[in-house]
PDB file of N, CA and C in Angstrom:
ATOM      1  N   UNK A   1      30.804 -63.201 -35.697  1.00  0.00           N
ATOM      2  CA  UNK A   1      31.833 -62.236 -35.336  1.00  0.00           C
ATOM      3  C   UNK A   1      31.590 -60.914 -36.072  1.00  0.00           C
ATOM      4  N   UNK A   2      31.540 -60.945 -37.144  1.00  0.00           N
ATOM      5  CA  UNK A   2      31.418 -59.915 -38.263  1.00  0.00           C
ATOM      6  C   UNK A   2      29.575 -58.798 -38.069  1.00  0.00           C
ATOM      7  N   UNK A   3      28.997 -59.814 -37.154  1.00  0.00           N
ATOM      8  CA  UNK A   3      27.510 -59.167 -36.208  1.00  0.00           C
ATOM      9  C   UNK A   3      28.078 -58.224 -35.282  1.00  0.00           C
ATOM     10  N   UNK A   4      29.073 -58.756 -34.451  1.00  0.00           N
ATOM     11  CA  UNK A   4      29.240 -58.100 -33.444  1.00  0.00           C
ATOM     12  C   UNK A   4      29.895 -56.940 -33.710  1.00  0.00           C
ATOM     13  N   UNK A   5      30.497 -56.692 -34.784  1.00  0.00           N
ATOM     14  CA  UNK A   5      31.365 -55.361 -35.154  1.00  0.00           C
ATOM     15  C   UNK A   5      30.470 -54.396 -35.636  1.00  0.00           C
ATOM     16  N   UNK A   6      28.963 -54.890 -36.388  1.00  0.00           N
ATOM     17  CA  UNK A   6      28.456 -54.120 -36.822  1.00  0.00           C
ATOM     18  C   UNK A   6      27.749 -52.619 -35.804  1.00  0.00           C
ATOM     19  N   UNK A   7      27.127 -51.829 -36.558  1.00  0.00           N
ATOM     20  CA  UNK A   7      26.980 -50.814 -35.833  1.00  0.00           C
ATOM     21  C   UNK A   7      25.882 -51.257 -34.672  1.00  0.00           C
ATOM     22  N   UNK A   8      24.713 -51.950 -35.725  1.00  0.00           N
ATOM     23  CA  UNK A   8      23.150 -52.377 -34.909  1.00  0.00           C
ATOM     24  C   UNK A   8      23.646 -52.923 -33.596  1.00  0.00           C
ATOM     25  N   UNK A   9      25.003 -54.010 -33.520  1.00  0.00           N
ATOM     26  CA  UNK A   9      24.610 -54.416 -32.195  1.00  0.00           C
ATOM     27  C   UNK A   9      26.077 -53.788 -31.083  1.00  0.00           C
ATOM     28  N   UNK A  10      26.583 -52.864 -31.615  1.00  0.00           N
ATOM     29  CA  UNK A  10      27.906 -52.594 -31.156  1.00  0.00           C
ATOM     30  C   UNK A  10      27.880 -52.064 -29.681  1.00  0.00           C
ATOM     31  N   UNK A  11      27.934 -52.908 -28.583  1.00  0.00           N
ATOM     32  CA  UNK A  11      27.985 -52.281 -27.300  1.00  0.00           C
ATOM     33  C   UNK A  11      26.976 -53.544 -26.551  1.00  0.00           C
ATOM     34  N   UNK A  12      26.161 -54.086 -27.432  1.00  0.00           N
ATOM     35  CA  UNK A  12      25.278 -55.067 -27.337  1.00  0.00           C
ATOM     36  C   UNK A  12      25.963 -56.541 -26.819  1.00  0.00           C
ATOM     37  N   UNK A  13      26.492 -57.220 -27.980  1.00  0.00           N
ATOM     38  CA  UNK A  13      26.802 -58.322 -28.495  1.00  0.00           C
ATOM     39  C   UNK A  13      28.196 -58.383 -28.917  1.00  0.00           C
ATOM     40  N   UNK A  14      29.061 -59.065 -27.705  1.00  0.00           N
ATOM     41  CA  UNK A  14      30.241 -59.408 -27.940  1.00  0.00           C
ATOM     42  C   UNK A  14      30.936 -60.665 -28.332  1.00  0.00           C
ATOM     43  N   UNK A  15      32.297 -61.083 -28.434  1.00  0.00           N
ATOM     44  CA  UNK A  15      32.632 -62.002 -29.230  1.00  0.00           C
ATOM     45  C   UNK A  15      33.605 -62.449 -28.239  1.00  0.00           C
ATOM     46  N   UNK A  16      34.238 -63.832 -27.852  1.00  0.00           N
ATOM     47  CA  UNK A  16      35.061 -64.189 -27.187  1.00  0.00           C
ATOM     48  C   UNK A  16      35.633 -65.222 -28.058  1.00  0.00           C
ATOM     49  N   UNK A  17      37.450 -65.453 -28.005  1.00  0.00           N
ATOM     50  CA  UNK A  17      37.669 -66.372 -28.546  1.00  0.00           C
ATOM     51  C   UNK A  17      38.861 -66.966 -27.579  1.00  0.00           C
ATOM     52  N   UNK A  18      38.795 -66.317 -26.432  1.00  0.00           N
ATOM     53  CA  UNK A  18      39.518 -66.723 -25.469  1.00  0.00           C
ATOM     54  C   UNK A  18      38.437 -68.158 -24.619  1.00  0.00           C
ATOM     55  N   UNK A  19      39.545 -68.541 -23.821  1.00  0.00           N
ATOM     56  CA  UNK A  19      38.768 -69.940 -23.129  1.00  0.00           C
ATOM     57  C   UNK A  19      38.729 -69.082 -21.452  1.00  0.00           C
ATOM     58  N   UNK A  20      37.315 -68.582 -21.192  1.00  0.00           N
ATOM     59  CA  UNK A  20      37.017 -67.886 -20.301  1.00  0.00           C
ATOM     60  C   UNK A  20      35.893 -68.865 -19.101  1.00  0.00           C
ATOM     61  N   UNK A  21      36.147 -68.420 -18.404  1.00  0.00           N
ATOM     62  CA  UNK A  21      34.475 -68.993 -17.208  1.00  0.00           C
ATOM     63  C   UNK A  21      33.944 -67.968 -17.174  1.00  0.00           C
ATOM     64  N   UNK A  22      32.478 -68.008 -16.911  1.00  0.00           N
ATOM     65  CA  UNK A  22      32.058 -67.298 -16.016  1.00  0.00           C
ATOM     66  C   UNK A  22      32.596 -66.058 -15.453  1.00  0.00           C
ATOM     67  N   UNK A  23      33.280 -66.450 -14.263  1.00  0.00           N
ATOM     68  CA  UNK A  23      33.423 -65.077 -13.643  1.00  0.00           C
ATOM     69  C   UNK A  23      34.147 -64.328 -14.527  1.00  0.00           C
ATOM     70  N   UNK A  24      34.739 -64.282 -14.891  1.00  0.00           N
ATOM     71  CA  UNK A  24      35.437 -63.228 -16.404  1.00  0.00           C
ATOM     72  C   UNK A  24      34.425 -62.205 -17.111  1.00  0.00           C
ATOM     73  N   UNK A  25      33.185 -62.816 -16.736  1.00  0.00           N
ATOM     74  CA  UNK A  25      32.088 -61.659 -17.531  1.00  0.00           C
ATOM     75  C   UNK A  25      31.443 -60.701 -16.401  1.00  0.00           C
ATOM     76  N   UNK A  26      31.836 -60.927 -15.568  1.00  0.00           N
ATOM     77  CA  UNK A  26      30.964 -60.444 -14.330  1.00  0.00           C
ATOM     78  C   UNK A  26      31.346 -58.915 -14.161  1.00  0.00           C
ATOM     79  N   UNK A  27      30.578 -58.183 -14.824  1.00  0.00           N
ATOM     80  CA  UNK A  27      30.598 -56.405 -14.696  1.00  0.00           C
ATOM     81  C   UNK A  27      30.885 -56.305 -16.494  1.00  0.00           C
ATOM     82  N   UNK A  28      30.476 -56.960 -16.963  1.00  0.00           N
ATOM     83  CA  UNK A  28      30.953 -56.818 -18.305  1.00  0.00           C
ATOM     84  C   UNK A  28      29.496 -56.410 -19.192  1.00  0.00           C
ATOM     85  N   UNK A  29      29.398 -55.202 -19.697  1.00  0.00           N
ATOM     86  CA  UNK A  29      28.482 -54.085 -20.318  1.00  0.00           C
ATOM     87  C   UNK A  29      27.379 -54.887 -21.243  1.00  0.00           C
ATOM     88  N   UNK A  30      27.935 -55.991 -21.662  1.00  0.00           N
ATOM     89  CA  UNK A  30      27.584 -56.707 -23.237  1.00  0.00           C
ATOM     90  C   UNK A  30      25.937 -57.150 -22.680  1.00  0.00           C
ATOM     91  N   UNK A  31      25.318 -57.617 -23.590  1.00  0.00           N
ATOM     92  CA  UNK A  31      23.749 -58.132 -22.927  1.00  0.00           C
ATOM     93  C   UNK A  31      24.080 -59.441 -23.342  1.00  0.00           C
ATOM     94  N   UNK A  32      25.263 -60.345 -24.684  1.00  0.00           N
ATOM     95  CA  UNK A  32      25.595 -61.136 -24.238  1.00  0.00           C
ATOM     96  C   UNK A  32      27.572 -61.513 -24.824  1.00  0.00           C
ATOM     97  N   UNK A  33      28.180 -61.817 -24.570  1.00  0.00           N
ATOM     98  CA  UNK A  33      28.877 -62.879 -25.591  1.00  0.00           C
ATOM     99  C   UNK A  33      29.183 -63.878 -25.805  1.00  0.00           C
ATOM    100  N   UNK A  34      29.368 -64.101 -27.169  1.00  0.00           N
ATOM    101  CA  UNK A  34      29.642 -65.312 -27.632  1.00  0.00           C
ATOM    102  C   UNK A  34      30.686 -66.307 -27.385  1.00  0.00           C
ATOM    103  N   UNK A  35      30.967 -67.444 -27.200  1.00  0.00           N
ATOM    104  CA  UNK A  35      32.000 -67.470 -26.447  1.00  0.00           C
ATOM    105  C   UNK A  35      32.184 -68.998 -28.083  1.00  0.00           C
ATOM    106  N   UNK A  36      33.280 -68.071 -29.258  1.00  0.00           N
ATOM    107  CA  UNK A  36      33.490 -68.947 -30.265  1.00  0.00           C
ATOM    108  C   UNK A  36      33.881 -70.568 -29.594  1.00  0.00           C
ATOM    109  N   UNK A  37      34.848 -70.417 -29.140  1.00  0.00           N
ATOM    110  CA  UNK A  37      35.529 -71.909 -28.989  1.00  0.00           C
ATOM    111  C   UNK A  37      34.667 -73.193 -28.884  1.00  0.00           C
ATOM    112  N   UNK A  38      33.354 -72.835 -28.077  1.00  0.00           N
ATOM    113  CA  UNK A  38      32.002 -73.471 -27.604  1.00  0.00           C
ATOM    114  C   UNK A  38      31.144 -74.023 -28.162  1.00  0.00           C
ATOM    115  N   UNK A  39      31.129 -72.796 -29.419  1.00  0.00           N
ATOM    116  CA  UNK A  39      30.493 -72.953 -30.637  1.00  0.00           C
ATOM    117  C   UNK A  39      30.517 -73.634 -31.268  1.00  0.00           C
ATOM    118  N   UNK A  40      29.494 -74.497 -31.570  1.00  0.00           N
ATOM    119  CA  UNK A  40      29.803 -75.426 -32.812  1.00  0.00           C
ATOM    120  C   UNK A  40      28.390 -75.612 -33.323  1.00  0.00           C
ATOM    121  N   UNK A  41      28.651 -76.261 -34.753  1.00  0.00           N
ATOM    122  CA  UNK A  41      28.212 -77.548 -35.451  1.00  0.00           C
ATOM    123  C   UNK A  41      27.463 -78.602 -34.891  1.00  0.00           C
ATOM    124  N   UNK A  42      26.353 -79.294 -34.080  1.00  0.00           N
ATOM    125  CA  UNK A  42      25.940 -80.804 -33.567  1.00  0.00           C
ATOM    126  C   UNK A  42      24.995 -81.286 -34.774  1.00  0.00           C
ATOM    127  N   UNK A  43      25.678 -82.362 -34.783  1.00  0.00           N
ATOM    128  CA  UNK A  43      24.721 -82.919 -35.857  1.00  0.00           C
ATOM    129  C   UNK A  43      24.680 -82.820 -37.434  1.00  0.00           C
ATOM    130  N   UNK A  44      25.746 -82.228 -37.910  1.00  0.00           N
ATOM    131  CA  UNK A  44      25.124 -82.051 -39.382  1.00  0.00           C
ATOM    132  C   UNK A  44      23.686 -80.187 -39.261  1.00  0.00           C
ATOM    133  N   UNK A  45      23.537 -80.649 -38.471  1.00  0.00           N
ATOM    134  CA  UNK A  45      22.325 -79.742 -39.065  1.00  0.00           C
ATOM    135  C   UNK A  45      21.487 -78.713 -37.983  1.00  0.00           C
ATOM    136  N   UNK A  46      22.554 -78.442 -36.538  1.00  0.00           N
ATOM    137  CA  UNK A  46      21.741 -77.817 -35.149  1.00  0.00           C
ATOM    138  C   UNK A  46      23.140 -77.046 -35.061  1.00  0.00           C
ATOM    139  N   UNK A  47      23.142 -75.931 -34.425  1.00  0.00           N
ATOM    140  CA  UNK A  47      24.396 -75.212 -33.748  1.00  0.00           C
ATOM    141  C   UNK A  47      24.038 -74.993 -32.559  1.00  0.00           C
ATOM    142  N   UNK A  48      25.294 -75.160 -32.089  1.00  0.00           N
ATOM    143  CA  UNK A  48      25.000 -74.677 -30.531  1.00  0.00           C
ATOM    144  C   UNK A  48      25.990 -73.561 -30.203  1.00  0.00           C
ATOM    145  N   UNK A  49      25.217 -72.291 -29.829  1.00  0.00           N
ATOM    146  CA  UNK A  49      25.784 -71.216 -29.704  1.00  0.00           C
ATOM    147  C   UNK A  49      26.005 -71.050 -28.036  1.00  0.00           C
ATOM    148  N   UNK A  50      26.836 -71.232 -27.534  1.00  0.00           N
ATOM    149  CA  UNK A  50      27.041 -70.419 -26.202  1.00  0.00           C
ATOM    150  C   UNK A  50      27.676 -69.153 -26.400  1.00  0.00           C
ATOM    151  N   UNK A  51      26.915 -68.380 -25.213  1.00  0.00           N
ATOM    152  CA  UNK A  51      26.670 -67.106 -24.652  1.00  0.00           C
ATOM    153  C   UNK A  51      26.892 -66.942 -23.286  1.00  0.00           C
ATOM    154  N   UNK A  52      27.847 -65.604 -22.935  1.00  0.00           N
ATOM    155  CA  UNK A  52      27.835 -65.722 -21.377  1.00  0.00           C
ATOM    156  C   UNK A  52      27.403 -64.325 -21.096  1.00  0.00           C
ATOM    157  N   UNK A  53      26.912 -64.139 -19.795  1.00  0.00           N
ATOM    158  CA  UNK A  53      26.151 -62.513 -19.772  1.00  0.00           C
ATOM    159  C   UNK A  53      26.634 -62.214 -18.366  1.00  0.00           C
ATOM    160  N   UNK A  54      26.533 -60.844 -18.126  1.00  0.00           N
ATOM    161  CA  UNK A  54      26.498 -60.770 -16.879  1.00  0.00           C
ATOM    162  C   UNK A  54      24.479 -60.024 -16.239  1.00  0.00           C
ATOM    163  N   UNK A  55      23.973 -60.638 -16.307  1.00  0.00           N
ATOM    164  CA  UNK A  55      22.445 -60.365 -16.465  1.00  0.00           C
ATOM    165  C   UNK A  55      22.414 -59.072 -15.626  1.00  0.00           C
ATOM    166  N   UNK A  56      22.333 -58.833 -14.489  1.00  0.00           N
ATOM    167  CA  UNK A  56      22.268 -57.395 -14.154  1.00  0.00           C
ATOM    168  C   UNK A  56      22.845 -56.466 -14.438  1.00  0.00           C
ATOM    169  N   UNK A  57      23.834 -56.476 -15.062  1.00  0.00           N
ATOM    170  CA  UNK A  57      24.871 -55.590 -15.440  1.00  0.00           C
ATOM    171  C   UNK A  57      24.636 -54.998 -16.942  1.00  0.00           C
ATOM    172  N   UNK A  58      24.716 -56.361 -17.763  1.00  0.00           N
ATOM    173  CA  UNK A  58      24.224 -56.025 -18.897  1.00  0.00           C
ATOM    174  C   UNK A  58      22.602 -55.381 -18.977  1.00  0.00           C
ATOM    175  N   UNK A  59      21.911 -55.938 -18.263  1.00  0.00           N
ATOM    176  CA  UNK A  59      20.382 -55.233 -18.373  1.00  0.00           C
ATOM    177  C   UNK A  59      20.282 -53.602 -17.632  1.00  0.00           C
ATOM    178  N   UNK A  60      21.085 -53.708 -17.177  1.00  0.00           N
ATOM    179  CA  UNK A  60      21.043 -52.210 -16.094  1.00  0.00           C
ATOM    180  C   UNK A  60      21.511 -51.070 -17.303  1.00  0.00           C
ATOM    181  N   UNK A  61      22.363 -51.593 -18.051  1.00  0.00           N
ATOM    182  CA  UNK A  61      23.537 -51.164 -19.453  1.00  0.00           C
ATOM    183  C   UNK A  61      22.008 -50.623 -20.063  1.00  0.00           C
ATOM    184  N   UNK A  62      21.393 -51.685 -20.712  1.00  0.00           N
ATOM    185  CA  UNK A  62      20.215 -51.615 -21.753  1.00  0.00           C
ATOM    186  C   UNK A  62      19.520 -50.964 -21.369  1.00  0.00           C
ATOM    187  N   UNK A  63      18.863 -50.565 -20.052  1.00  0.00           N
ATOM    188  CA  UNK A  63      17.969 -50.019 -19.550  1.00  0.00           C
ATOM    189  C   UNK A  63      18.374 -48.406 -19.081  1.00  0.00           C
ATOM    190  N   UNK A  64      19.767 -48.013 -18.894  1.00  0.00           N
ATOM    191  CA  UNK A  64      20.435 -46.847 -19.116  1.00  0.00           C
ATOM    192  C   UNK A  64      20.255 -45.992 -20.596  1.00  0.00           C
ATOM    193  N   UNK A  65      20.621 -46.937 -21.317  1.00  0.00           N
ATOM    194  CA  UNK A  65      20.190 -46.667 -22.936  1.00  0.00           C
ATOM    195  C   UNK A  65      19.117 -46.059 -23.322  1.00  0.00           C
ATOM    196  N   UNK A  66      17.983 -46.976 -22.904  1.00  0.00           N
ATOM    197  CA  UNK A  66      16.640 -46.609 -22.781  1.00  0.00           C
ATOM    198  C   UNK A  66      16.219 -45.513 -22.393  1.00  0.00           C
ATOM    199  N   UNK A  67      16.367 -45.471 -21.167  1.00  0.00           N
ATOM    200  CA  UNK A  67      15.932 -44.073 -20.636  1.00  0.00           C
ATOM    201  C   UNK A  67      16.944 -42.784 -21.469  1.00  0.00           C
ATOM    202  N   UNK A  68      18.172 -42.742 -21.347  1.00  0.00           N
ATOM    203  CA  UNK A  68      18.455 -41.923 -22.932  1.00  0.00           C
ATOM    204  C   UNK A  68      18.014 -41.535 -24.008  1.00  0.00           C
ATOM    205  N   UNK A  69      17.609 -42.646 -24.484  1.00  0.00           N
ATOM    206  CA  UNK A  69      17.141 -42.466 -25.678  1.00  0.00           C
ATOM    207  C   UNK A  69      15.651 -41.806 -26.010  1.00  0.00           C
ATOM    208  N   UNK A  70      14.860 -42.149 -24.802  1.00  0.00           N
ATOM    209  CA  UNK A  70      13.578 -41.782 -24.234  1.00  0.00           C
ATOM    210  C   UNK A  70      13.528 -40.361 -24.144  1.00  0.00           C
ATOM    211  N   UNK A  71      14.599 -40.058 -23.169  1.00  0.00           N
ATOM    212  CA  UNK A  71      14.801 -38.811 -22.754  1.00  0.00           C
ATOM    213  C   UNK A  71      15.187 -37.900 -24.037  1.00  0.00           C
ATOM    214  N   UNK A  72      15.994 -37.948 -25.105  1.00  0.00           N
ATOM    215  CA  UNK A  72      16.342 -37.367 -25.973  1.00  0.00           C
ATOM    216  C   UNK A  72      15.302 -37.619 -26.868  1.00  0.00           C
ATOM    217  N   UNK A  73      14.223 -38.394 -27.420  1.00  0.00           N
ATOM    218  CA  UNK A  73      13.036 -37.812 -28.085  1.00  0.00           C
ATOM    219  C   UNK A  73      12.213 -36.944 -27.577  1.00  0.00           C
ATOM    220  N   UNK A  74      11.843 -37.153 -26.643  1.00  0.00           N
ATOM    221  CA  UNK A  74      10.911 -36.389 -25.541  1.00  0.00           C
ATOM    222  C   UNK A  74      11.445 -34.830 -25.715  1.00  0.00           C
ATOM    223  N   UNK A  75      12.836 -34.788 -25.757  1.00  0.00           N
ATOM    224  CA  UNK A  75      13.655 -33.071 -25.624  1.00  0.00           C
ATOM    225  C   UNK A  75      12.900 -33.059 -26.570  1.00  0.00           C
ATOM    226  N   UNK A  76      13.053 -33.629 -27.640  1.00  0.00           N
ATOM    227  CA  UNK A  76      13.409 -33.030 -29.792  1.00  0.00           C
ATOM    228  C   UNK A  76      11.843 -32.632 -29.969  1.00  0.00           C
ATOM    229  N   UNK A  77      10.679 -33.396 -29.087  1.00  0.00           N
ATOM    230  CA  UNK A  77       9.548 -33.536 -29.322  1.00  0.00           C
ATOM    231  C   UNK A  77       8.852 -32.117 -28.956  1.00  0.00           C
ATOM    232  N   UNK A  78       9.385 -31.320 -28.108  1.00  0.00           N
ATOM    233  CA  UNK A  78       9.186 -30.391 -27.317  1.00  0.00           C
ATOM    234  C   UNK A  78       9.013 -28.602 -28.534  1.00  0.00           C
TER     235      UNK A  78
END
């Protein structure tokens, strides 16, 4: 939780602690979130992290970024 607030992944990597499906993420910016309740402990010694994404949406997000960010060195470089 305390990842997802940080700056590195802020817009990235979200946190759910609601009991959601699926469609609930669908147009949702994140590349993924976490979905706590899901989360656990197996075994003593494995976690199992679920994650829900909306894959085109979120990658279209990341890939907007990109070209931004691209674009604004390229200016500074000039």
């Amino acid at each position: 939780k305390k990842a997802a607030q940080s700056n590195f992944y802020q817009g990235i990597l979200g946190v759910s602690e609601e009991p959601l499906v699926s469609r609930d993420f669908i147009g949702n910016s994140y590349s993924g979130i976490v979905d706590l309740p899901l989360t656990k402990v197996v075994g003593g010694n494995l976690i199992k992290v679920m994650v829900w994404y909306d894959n085109e949406w979120g990658y279209s997000n990341r890939l907007v970024e990109l070209v931004a960010d691209v674009a604004y060195y390229l200016k500074k470089s000039e």
